[in-house]
N, C-alpha and C. Protein backbone atom coordinates (compact mmCIF):
# COMPACT_ATOMS: atom_id res chain seq x y z
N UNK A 1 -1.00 67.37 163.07
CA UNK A 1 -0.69 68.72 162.64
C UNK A 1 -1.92 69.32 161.99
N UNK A 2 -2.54 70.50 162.42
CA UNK A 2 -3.73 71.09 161.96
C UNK A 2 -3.23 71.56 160.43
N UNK A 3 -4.16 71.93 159.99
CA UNK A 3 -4.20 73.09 158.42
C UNK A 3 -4.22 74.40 158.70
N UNK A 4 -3.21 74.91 158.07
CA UNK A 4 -2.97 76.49 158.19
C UNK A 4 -4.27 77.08 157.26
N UNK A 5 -4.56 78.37 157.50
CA UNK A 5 -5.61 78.84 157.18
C UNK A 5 -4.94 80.20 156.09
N UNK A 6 -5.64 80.68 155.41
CA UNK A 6 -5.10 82.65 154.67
C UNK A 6 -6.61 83.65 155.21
N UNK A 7 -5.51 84.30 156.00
CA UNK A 7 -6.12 85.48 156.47
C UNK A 7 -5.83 86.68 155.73
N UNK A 8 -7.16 87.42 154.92
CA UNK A 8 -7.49 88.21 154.09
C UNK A 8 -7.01 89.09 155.47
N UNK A 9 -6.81 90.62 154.80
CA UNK A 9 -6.22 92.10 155.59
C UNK A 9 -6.39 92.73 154.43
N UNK A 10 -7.64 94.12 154.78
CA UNK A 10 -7.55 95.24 153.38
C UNK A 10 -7.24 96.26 154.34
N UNK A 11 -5.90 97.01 153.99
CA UNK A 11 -5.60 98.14 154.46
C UNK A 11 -6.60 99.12 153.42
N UNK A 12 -6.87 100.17 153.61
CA UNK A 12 -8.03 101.03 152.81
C UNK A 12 -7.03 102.55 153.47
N UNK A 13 -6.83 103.06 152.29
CA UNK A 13 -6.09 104.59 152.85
C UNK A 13 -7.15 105.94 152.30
N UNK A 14 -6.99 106.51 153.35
CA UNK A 14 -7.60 107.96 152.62
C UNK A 14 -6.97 108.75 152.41
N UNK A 15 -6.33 108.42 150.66
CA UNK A 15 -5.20 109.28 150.37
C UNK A 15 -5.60 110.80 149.80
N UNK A 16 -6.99 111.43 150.06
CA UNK A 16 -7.13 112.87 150.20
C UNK A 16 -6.68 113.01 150.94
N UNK A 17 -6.93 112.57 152.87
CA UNK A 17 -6.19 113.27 153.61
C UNK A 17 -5.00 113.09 153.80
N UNK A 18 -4.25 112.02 153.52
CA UNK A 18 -2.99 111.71 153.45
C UNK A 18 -2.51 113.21 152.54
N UNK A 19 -2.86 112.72 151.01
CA UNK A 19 -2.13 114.84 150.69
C UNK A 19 -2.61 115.97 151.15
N UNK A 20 -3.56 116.04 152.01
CA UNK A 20 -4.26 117.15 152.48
C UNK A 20 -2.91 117.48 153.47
N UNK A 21 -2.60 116.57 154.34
CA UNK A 21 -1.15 116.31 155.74
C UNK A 21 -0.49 116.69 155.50
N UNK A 22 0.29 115.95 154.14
CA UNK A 22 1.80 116.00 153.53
C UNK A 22 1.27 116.10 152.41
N UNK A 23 1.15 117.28 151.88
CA UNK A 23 1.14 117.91 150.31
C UNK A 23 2.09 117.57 149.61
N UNK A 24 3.86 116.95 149.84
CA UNK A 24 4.97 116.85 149.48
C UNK A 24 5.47 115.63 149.81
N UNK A 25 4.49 114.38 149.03
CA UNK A 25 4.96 112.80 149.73
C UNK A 25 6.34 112.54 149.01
N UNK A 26 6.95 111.81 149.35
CA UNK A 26 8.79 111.11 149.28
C UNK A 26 8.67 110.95 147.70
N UNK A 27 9.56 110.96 146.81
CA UNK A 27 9.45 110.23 145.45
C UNK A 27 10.31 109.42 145.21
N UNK A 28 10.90 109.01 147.27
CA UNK A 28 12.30 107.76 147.22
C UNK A 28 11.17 106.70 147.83
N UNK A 29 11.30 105.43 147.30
CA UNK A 29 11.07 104.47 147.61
C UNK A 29 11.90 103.94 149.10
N UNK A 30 12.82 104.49 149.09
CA UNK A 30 13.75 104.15 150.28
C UNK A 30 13.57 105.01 150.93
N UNK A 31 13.12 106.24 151.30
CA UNK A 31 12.87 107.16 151.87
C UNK A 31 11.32 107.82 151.80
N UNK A 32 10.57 106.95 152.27
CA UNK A 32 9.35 107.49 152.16
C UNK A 32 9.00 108.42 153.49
N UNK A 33 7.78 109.19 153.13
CA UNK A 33 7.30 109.94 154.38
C UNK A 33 6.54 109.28 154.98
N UNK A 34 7.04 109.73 156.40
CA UNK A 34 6.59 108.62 157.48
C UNK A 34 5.21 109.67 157.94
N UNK A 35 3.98 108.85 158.21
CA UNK A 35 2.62 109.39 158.51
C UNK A 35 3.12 109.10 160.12
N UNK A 36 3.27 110.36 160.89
CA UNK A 36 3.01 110.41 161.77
C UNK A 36 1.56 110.15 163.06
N UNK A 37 1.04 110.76 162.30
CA UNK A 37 -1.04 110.27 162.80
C UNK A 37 -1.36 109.36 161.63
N UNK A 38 -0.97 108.16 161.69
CA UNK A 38 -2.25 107.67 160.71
C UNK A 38 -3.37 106.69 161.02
N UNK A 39 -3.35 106.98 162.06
CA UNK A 39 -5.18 107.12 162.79
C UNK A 39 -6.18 107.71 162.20
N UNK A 40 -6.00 108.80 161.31
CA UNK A 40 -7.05 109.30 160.56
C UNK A 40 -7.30 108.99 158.89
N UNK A 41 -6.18 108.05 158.85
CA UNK A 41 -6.11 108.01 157.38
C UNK A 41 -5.92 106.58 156.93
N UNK A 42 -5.56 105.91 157.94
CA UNK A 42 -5.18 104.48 157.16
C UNK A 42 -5.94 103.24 158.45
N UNK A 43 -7.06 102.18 157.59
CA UNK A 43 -7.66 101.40 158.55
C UNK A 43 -7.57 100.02 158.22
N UNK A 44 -6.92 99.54 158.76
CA UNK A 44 -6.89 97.65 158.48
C UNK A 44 -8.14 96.78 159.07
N UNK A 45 -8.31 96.16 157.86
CA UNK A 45 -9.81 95.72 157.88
C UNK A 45 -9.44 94.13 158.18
N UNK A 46 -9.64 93.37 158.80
CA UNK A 46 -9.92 91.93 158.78
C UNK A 46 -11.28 91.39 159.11
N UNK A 47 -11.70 90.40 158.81
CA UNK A 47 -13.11 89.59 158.96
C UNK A 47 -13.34 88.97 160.67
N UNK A 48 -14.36 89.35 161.76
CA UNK A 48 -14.38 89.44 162.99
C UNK A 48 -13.90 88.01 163.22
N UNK A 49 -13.87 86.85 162.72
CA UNK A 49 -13.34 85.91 162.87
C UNK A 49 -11.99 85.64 162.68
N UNK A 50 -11.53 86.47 162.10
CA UNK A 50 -9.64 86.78 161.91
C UNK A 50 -9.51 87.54 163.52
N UNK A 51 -10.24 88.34 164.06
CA UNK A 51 -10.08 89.58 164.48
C UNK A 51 -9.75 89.57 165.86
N UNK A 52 -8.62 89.75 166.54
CA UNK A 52 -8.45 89.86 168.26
C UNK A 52 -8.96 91.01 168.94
N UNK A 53 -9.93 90.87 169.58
CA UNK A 53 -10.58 92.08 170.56
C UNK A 53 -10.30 92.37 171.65
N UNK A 54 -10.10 93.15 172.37
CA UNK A 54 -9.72 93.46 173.92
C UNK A 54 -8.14 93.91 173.84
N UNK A 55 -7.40 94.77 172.78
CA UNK A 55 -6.29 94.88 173.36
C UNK A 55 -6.60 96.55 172.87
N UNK A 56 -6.02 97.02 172.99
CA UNK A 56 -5.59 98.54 172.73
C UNK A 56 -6.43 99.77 173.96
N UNK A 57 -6.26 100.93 173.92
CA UNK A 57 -6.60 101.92 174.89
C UNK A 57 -8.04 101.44 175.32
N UNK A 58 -8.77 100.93 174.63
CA UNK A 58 -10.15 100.83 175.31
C UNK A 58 -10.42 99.51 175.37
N UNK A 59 -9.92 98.96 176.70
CA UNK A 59 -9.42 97.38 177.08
C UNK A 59 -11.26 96.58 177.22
N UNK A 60 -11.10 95.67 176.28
CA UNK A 60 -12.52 94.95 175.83
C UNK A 60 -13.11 95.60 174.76
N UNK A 61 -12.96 96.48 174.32
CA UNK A 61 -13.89 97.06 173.12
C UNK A 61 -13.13 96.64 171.31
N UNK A 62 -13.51 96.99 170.64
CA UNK A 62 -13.77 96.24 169.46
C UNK A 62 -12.10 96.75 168.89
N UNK A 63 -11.01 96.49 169.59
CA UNK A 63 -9.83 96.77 168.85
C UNK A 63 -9.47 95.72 167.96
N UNK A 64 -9.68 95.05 167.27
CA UNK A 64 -9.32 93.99 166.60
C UNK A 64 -9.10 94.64 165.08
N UNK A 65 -9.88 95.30 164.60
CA UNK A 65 -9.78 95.98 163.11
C UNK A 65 -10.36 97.23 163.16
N UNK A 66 -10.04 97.77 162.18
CA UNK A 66 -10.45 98.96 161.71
C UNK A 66 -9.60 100.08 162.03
N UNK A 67 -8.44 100.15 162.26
CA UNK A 67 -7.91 101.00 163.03
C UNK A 67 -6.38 100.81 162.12
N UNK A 68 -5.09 101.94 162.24
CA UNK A 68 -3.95 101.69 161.63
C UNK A 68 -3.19 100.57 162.14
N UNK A 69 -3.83 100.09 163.62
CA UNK A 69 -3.32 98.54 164.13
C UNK A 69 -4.06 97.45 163.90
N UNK A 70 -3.37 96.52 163.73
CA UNK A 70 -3.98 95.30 163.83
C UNK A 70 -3.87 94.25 164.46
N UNK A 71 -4.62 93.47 165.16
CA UNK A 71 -5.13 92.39 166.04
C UNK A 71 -5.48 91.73 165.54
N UNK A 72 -4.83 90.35 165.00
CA UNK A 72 -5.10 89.37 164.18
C UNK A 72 -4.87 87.54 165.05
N UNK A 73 -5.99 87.02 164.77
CA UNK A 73 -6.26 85.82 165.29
C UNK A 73 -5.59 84.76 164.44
N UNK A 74 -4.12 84.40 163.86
CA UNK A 74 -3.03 83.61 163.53
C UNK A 74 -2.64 82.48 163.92
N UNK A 75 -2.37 81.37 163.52
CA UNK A 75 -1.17 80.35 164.51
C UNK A 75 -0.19 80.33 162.86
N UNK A 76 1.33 79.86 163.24
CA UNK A 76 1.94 79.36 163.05
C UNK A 76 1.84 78.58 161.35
N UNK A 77 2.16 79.19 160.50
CA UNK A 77 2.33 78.58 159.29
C UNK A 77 0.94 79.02 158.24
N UNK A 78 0.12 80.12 158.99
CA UNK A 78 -0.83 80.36 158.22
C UNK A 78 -0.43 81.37 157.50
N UNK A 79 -1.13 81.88 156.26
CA UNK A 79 -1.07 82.90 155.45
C UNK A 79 -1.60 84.27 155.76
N UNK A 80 -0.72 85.76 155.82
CA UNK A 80 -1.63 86.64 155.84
C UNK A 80 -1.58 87.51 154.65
N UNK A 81 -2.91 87.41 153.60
CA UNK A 81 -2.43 88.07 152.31
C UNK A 81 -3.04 89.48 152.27
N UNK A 82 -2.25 90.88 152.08
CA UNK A 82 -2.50 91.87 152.08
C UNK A 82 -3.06 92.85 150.90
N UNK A 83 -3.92 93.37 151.25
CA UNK A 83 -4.22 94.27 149.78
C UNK A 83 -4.58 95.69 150.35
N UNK A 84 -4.11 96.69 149.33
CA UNK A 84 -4.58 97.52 149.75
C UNK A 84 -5.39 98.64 148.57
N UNK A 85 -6.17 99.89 149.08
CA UNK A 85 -7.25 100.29 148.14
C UNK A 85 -7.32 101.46 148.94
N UNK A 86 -7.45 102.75 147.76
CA UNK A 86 -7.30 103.73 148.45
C UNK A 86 -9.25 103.95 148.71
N UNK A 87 -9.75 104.84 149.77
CA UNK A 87 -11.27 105.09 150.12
C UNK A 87 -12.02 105.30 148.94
N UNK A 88 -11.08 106.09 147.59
CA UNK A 88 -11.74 106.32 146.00
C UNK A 88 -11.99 105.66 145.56
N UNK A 89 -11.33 104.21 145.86
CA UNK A 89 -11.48 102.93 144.99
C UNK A 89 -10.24 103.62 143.92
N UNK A 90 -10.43 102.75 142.82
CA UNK A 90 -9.75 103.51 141.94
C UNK A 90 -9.68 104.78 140.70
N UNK A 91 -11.18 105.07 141.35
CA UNK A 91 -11.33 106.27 140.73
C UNK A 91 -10.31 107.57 140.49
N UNK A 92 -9.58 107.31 141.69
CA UNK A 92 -8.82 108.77 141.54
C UNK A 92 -7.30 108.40 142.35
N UNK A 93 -6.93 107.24 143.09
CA UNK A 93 -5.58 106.78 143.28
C UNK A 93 -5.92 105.11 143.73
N UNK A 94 -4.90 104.89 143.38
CA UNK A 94 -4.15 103.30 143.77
C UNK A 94 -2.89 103.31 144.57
N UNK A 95 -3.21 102.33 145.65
CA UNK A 95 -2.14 102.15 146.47
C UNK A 95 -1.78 101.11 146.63
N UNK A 96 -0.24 100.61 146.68
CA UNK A 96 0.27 99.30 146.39
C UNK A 96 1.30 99.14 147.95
N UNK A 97 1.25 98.03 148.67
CA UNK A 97 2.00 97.42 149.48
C UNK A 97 3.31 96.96 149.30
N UNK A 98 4.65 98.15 149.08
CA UNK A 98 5.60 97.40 148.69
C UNK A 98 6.83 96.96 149.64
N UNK A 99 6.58 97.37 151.03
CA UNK A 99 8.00 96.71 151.77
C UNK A 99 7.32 96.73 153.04
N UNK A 100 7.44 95.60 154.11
CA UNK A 100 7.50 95.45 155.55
C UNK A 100 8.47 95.54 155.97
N UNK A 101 8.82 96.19 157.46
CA UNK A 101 9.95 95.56 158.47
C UNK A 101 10.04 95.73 159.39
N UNK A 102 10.18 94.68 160.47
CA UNK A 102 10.10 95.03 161.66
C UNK A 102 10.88 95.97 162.52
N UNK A 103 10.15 96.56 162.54
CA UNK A 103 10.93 98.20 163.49
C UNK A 103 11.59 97.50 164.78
N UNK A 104 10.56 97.01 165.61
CA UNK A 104 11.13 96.91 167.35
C UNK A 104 10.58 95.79 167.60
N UNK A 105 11.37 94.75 168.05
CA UNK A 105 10.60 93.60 169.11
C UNK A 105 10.94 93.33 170.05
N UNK A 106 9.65 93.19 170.85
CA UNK A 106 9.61 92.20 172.09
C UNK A 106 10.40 90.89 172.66
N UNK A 107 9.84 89.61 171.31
CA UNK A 107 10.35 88.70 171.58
C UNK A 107 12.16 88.45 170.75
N UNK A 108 12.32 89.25 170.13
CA UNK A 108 13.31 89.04 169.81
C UNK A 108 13.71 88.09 168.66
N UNK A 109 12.05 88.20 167.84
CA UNK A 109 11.67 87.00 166.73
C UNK A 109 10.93 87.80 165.83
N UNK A 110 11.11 87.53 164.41
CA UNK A 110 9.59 88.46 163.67
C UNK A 110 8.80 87.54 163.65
N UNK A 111 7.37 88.24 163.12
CA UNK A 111 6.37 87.56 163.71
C UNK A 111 5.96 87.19 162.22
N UNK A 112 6.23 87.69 160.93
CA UNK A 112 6.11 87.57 160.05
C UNK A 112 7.28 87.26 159.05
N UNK A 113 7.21 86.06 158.11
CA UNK A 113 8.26 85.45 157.15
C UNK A 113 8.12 86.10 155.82
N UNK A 114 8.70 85.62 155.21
CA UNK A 114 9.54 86.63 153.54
C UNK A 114 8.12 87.02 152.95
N UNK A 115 8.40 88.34 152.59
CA UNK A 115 7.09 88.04 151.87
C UNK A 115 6.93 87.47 150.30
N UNK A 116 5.92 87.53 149.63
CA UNK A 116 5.83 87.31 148.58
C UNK A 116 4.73 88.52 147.94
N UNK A 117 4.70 88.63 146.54
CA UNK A 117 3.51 89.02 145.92
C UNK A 117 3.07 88.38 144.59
N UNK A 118 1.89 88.82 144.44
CA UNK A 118 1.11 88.26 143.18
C UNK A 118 0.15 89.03 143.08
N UNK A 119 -0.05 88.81 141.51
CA UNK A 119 -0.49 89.12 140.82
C UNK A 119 -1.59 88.32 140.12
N UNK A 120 -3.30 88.63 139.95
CA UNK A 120 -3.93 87.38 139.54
C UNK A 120 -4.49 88.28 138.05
N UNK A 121 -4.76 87.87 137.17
CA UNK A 121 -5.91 88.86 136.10
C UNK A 121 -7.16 88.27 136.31
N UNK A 122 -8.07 89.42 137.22
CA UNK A 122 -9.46 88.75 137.18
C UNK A 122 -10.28 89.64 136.01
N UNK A 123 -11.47 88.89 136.08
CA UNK A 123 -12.57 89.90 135.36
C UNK A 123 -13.25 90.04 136.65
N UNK A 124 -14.11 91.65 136.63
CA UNK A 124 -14.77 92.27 137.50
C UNK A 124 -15.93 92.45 136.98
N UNK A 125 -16.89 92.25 137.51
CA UNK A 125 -18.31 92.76 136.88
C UNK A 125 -18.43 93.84 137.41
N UNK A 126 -19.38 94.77 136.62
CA UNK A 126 -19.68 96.55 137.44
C UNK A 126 -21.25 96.62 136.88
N UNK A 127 -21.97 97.54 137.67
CA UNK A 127 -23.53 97.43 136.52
C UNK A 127 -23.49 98.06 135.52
N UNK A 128 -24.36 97.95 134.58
CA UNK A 128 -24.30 98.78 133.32
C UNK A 128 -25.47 100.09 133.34
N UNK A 129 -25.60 100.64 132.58
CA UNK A 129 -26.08 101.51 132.79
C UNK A 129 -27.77 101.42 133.01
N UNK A 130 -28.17 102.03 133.84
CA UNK A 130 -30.20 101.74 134.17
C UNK A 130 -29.95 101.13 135.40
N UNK A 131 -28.83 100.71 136.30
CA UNK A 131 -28.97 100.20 137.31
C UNK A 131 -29.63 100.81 138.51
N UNK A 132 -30.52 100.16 139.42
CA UNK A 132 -30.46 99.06 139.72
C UNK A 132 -32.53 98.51 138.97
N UNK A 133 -32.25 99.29 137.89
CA UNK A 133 -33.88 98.61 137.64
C UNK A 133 -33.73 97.93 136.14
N UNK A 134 -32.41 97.85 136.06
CA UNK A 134 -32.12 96.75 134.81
C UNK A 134 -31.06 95.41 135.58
N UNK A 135 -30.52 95.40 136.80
CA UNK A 135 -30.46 95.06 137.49
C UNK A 135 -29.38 93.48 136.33
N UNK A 136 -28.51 94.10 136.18
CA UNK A 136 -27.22 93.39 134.69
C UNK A 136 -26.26 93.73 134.82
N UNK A 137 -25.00 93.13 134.86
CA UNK A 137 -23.86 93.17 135.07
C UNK A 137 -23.15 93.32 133.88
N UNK A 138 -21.64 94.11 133.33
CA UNK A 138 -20.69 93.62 132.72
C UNK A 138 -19.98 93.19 133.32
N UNK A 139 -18.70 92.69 132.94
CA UNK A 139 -17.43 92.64 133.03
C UNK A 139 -16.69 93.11 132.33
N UNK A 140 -15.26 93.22 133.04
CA UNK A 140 -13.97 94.05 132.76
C UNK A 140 -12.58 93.71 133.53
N UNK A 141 -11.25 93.37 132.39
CA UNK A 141 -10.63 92.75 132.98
C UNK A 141 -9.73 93.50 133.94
N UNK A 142 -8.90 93.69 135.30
CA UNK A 142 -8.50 94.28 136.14
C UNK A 142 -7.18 93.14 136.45
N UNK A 143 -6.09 93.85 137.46
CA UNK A 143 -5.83 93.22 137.92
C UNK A 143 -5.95 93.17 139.65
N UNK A 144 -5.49 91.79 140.46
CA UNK A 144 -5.86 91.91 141.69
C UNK A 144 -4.43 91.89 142.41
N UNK A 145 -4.08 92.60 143.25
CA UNK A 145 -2.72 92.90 143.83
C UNK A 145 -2.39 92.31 144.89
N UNK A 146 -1.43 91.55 145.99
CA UNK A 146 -1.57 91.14 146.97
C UNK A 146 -0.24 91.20 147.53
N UNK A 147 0.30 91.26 148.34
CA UNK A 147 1.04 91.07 149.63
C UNK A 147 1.16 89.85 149.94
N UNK A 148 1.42 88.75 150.38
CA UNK A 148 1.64 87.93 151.09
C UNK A 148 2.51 87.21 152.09
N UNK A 149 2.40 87.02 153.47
CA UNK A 149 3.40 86.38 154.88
C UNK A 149 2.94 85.61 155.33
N UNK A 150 3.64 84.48 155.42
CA UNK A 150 3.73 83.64 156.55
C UNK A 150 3.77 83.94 158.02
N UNK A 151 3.20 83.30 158.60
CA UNK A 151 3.00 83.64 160.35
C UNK A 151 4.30 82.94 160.79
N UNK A 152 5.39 83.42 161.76
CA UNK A 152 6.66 82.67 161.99
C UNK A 152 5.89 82.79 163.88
N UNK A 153 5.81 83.22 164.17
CA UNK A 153 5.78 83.18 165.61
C UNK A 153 4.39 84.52 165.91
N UNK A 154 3.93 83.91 167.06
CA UNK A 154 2.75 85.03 167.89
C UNK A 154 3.58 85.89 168.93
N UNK A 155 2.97 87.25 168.78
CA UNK A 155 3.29 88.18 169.81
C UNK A 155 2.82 89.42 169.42
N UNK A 156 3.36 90.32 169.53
CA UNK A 156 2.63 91.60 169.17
C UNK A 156 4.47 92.43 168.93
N UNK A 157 4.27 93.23 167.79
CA UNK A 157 5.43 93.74 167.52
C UNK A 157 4.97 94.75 166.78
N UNK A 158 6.01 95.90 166.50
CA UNK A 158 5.69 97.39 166.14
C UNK A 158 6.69 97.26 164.35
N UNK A 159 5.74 97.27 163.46
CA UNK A 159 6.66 97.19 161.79
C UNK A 159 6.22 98.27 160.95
N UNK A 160 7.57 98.49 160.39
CA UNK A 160 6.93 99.74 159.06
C UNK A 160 6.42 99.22 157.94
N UNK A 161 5.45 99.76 157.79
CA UNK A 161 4.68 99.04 156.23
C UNK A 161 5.05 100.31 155.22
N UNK A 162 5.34 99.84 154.04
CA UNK A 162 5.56 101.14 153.35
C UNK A 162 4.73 100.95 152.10
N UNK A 163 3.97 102.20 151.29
CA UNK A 163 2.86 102.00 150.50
C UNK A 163 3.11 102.86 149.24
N UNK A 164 2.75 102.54 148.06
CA UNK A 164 3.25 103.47 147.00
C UNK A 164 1.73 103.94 146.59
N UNK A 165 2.00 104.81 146.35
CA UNK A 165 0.66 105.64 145.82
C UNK A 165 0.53 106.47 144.10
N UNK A 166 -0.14 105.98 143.71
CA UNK A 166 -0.29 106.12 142.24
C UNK A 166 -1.83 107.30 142.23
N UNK A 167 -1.58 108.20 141.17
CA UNK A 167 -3.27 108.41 140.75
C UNK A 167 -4.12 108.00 139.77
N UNK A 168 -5.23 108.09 138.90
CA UNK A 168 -5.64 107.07 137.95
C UNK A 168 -4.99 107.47 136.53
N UNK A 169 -3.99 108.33 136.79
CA UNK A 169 -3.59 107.90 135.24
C UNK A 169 -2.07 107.46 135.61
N UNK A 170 -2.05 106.85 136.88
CA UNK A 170 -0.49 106.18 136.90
C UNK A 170 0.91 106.90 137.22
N UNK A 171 0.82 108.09 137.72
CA UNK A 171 1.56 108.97 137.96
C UNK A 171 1.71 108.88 139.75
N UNK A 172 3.32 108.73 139.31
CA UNK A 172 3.30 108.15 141.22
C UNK A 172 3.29 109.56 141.66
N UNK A 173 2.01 109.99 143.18
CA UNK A 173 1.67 110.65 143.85
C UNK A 173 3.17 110.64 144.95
N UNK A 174 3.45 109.19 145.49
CA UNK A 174 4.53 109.46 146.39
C UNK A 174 4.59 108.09 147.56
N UNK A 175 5.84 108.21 147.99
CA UNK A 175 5.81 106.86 148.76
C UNK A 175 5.34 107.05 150.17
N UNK A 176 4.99 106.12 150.92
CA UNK A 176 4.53 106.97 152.84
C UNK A 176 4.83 105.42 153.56
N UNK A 177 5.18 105.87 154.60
CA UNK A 177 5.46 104.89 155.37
C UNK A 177 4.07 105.51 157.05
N UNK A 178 4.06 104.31 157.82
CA UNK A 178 3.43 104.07 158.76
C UNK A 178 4.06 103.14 160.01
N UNK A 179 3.53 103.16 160.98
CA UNK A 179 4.18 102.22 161.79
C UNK A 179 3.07 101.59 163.03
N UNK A 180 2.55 100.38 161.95
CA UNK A 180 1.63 99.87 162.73
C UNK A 180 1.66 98.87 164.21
N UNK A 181 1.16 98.36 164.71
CA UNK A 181 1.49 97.12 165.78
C UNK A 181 0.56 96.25 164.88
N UNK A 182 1.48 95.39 165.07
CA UNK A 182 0.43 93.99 164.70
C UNK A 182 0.67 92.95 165.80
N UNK A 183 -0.40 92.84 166.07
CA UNK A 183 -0.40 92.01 167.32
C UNK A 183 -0.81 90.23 166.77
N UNK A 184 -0.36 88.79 166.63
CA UNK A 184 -0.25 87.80 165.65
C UNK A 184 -1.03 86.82 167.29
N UNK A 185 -2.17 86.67 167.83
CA UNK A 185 -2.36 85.94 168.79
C UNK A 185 -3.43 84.26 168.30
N UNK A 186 -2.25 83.26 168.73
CA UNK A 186 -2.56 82.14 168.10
C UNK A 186 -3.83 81.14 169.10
């Protein structure tokens, strides 16, 4: 029996244009607004070695990441832990990963098990001021947010991810939903 592996995924949103779209996001958690295009606003990042290439409209070219779908290189019992970060960083909003579900399948299986989340308290270093010709770090304590699923089965299936959106003084902006493919090829 091999060793399951954790496959890092940073969804990254550009929640200017997200309110630029929908000026009037959901303030139901159960009813969030669904991003109809979010091709322009929301990109799932994985590492080219996580990354499945050759599937989507431009058959062989670099569909594996960067895009509101994802193509992820998985088997069976591995970890995929999710984070997400709006393009501001957190200068001006935070976005949190709070519900999956599988919309429609193929095989008639999800491809992903319960999730979990956590919570770690790291310290972050940032430069201090004179950078980069004092070339010195602080630190500062943060916390780090995550998502986490188990891989139950490979295939490719269509799920709503739903995302809460905060701005930097903590004032929820609004909930949004999406509806990515994740394609799980082992």
């Amino acid at each position: 029996m091999g060793t399951s592996k954790i496959i890092d995924v940073l969804i990254a949103l550009d929640v200017e244009e997200i309110l630029k779209n929908y000026p009037s996001l959901s303030q139901s958690k159960e009813q969030p607004t669904l991003l109809t295009n979010a091709v322009d606003c929301i990109y799932m990042l994985t590492t080219r070695a996580n990354a499945v290439y050759g599937y989507g409209p431009n058959q062989g070219g670099a569909q594996g990441e960067g895009g509101n779908d994802l193509n992820v290189k998985a088997s069976v019992n591995d970890s995929i832990r999710w984070r997400t970060v709006s393009l501001t960083d957190t200068a001006e909003y935070t976005c949190f990963l709070y519900e999956y579900k599988l919309l429609s399948s193929s095989i008639g299986k999800d491809l992903l098990g319960k999730k979990t989340y956590e919570t770690a308290n790291v310290s972050e270093p940032y430069p201090v001021e004179g950078w980069p010709e004092v070339m010195q770090v602080q630190r500062e304590p943060r916390a780090d947010f995550k998502a986490r699923a188990t891989v139950l089965n490979a295939g490719s299936e269509i799920y709503y991810f739903y995302v809460a959106i905060y701005d930097n003084l903590g004032h929820l902006k609004g909930y949004i939903r999406w509806d990515p493919r994740l394609t799980v090829s082992g």
